[in-house]
Protein backbone atom coordinates (compact mmCIF):
# COMPACT_ATOMS: atom_id res chain seq x y z
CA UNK A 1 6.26 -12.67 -4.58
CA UNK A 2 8.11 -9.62 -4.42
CA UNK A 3 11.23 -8.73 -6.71
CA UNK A 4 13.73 -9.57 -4.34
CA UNK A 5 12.34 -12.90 -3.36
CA UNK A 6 11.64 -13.62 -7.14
CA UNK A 7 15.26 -13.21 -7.98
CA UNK A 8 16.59 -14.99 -4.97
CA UNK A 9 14.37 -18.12 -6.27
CA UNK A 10 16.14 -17.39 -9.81
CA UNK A 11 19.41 -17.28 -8.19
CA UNK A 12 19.19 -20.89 -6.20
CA UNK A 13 17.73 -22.47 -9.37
CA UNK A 14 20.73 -21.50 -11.51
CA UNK A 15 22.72 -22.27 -8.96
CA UNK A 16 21.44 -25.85 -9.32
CA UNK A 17 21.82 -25.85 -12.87
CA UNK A 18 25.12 -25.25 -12.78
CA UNK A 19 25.78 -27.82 -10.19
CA UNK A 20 23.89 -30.29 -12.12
CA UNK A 21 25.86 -29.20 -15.50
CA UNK A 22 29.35 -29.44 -14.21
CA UNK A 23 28.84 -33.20 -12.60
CA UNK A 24 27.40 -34.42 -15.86
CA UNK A 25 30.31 -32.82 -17.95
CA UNK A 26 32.95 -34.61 -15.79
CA UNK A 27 31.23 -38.08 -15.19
CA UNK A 28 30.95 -37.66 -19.75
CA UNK A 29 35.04 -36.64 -19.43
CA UNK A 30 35.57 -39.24 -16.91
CA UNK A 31 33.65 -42.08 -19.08
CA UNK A 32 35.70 -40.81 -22.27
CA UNK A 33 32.08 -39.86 -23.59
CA UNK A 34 32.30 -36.95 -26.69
CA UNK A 35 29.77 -34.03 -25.57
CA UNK A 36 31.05 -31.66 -28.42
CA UNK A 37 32.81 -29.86 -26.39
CA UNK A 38 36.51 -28.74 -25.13
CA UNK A 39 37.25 -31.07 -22.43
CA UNK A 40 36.58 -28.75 -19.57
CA UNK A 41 37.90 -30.58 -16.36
CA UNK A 42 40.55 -33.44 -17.58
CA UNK A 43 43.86 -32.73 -19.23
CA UNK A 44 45.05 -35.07 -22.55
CA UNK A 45 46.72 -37.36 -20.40
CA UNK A 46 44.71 -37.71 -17.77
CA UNK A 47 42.13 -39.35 -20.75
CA UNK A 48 42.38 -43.40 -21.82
CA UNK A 49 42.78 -46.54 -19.31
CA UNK A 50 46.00 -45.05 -18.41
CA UNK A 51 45.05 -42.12 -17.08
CA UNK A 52 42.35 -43.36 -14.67
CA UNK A 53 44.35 -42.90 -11.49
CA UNK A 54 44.81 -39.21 -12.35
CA UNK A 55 41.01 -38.80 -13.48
CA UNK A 56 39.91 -39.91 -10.10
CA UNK A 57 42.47 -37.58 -8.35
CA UNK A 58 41.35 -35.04 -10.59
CA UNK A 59 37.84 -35.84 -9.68
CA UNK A 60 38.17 -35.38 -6.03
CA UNK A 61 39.86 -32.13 -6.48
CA UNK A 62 37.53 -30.71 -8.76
CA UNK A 63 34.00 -32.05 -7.21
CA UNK A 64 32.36 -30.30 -4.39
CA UNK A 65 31.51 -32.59 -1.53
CA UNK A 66 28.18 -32.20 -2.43
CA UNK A 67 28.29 -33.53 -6.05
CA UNK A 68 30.50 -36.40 -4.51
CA UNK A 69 27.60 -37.24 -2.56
CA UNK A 70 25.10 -36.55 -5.09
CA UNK A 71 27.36 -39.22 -7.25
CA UNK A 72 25.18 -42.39 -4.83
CA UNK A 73 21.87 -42.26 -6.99
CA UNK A 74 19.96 -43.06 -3.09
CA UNK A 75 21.18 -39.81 -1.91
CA UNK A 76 20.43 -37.99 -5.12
CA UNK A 77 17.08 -39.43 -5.30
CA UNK A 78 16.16 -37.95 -1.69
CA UNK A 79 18.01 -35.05 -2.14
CA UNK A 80 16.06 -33.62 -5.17
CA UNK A 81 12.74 -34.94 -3.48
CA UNK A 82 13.91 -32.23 -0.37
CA UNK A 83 14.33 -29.92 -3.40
CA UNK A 84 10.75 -30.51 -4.33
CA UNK A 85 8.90 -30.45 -1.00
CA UNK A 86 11.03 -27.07 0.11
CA UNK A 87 9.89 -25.07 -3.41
CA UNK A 88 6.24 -26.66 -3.42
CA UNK A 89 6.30 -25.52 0.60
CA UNK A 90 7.24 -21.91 -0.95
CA UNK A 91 4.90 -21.86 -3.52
CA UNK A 92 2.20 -22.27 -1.10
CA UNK A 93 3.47 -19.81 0.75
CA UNK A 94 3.57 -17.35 -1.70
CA UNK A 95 -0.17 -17.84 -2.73
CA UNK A 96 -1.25 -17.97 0.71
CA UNK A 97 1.02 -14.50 0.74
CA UNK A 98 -0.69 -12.60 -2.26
CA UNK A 99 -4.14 -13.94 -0.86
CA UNK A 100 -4.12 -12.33 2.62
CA UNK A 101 -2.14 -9.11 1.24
CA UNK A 102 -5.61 -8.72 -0.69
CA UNK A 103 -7.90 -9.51 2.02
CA UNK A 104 -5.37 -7.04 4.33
CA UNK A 105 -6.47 -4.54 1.80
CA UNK A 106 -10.05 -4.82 1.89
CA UNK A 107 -9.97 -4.67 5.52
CA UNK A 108 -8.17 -1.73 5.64
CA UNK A 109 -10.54 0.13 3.35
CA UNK A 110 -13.42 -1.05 5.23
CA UNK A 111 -11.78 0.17 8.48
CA UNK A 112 -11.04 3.65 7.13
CA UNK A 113 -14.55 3.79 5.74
CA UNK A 114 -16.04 2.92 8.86
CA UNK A 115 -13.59 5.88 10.51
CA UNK A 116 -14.44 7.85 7.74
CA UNK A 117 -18.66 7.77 8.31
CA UNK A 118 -18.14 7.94 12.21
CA UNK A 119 -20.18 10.45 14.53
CA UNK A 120 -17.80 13.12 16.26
CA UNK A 121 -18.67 15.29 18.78
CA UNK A 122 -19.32 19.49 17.78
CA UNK A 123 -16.31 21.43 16.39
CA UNK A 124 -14.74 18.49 14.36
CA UNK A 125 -14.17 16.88 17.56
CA UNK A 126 -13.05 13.11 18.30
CA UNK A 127 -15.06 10.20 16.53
CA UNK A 128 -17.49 8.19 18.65
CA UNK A 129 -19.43 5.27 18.20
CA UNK A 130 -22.76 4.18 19.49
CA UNK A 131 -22.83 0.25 20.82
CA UNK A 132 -25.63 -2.07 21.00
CA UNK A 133 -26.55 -0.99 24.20
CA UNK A 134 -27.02 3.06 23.03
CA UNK A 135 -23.74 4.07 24.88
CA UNK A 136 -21.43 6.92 23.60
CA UNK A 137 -17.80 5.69 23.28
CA UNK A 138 -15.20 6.96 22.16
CA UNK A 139 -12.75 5.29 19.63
CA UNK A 140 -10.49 3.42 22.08
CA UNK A 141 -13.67 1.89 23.61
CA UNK A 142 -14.17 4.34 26.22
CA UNK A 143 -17.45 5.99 27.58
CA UNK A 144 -18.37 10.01 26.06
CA UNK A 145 -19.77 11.47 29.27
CA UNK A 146 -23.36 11.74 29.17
CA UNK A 147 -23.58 15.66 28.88
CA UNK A 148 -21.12 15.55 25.59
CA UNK A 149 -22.86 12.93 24.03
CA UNK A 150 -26.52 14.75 24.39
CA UNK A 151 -24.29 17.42 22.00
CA UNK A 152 -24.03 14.76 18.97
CA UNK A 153 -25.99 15.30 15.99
CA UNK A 154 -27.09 11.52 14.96
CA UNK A 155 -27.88 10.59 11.51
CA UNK A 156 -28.73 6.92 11.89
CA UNK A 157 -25.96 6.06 9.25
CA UNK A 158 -23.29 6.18 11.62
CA UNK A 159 -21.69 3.03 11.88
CA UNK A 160 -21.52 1.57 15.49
CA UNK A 161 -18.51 0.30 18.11
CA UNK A 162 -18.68 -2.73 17.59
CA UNK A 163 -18.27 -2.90 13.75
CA UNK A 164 -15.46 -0.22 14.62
CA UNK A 165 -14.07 -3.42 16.57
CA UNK A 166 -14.60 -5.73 14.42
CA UNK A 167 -12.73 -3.91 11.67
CA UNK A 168 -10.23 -3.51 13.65
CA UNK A 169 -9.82 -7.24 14.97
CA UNK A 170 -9.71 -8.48 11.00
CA UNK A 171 -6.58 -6.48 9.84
CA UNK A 172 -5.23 -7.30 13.20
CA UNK A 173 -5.74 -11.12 12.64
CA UNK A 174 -4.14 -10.49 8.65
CA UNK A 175 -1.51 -9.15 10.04
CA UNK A 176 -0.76 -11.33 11.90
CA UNK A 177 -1.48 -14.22 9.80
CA UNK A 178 1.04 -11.94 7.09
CA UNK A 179 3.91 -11.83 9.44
CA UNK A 180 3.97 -15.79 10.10
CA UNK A 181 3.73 -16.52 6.64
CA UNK A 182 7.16 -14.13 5.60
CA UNK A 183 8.31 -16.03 9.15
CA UNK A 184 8.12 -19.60 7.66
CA UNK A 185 9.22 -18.00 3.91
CA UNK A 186 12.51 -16.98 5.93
CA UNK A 187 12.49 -20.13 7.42
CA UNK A 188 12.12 -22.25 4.11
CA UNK A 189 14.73 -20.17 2.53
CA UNK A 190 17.39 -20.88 5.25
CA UNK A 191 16.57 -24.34 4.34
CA UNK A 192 17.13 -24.21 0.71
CA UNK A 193 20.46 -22.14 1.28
CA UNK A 194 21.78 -24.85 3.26
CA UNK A 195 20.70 -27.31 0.59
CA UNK A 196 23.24 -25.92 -1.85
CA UNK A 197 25.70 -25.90 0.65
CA UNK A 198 28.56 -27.16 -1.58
CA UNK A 199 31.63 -28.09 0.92
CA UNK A 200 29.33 -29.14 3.92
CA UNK A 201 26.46 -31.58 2.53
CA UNK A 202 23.15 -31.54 4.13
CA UNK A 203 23.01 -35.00 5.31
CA UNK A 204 19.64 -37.47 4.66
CA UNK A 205 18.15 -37.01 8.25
CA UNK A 206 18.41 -32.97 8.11
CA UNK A 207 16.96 -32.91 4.49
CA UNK A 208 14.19 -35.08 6.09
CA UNK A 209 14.10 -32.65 9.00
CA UNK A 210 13.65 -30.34 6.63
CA UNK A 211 10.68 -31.58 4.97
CA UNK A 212 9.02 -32.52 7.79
CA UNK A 213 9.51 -28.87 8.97
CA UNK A 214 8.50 -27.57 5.58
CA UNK A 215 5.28 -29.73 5.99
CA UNK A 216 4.84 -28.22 9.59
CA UNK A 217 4.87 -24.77 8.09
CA UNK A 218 2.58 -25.28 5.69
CA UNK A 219 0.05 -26.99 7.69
CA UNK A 220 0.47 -24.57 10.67
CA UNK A 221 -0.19 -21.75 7.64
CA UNK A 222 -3.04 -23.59 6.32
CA UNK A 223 -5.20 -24.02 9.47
CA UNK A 224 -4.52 -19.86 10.49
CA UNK A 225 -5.82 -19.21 6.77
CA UNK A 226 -9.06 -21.27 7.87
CA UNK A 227 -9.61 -19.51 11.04
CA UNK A 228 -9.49 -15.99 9.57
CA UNK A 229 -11.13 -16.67 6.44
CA UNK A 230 -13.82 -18.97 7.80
CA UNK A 231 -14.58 -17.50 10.91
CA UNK A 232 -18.05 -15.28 11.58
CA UNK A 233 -17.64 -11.98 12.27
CA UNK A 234 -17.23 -11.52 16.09
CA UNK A 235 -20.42 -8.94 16.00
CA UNK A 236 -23.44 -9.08 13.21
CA UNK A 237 -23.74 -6.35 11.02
CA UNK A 238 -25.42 -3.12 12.57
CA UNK A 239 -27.31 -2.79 9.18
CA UNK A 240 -24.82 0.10 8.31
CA UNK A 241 -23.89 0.74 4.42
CA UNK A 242 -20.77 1.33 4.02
CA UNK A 243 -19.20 2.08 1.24
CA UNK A 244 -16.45 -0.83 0.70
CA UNK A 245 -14.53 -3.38 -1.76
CA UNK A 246 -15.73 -6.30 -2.11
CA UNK A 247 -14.50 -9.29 0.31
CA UNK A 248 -12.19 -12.01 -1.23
CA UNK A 249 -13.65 -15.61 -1.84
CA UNK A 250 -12.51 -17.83 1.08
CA UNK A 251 -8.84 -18.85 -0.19
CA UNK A 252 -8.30 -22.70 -1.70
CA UNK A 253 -4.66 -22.86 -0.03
CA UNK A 254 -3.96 -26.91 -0.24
């Protein structure tokens, strides 16, 4: 999780917090209950049997819509499971996040190395890459003509096309994979904005749109983070050393 992200999940959990705090210091007010504390919503006479009319005028003023709501202990109850399923959804996310970023990594070194150790033709001229099939191409897959490639110098070490491909394919495929997951992050944040959306409350069948969707993302995440950490390489290894980090384990993400 990056510093922005980090403090935007700070700033929605206080946010709750103080939600949370200023419904319990009213419904203590409103129940005449001492907290130890200056009465911070009700006036003197507006405390006592007497005053009950004004305490529930002054209780409709001063609540938000969505602590009204969150006053029926059914709608509470669901609300704060939402809460749970839309952080534990981001959570994921984030590991699933730092995971790839590192395998991105990797697969960028290995695809510079593999650049790096390539043939070129004489004079420091482009890279090219044998294939399985002892043709000369060149790095966007296209054939050397015959007469420049009998100019190459070969040292055997040379790493070939289709690992050059390969390579290529795998930080393709992370990147990919990196790009849906800050997708459904952006997504799962929307959510949790409207959540907290104090004058227009998120109603019980979008919350359980919500985690439904939330559930969606996750799963969607957790079968692309199968495929490209699971999958065989699309070519075997040309028995080429290359000088590399080493591969991340397979990633646990449920």
């Amino acid at each position: 999780m990056n510093l922005e992200q980090e403090q935007y999940e700070i700033s929605l959990t206080d946010r709750f917090k103080l939600h949370a705090k200023d419904f319990d210091d009213l419904q203590n007010e409103m129940a005449g209950n001492d907290v130890g504390r200056i009465s911070r919503f009700l006036t003197g006479d507006e405390h006592g049997p007497r005053g009950a009319e004004k305490r529930r005028a002054k209780r409709e003023a001063v609540l938000s819509n969505l602590q009204i709501m969150m006053s029926d202990p059914e709608y509470a109850k669901f609300y704060r499971e939402t809460e749970g399923v839309l952080r534990e959804s981001q959570t994921k996310l984030d590991e699933a996040l730092e995971q790839v970023q590192q395998a991105k990594s990797v697969a960028m070194t290995e695809l510079e190395n593999i650049l790096n150790q390539a043939a070129r033709l004489p004079n420091d001229g482009p890279r090219v890459f044998k294939d399985r099939n002892g043709q000369v191409r060149f790095e966007d897959g296209s054939l050397v003509e015959e007469e420049l490639a009998a100019t190459i110098e070969w040292t055997g070490a040379e790493p070939g096309s289709e690992q050059l491909q390969s390579a290529r394919e795998r930080v393709e495929r992370l990147t990919d994979l990196e790009t849906n997951i800050f997708t459904g992050q952006a997504e799962l944040g929307d959510a949790q904005e409207r959540m907290v959306d104090k004058h227009d409350p998120i109603s019980r069948a979008e919350q359980q749109e919500f985690q439904d969707r939330a559930k969606e993302i996750v799963g969607d995440i957790d079968i692309q983070m199968k495929t490209v950490f699971e999958a065989p390489p699309s070519d075997p290894s040309q028995d080429v050393e290359l000088t590399i980090a080493a591969q991340p384990d397979i990633p646990k993400f449920n």
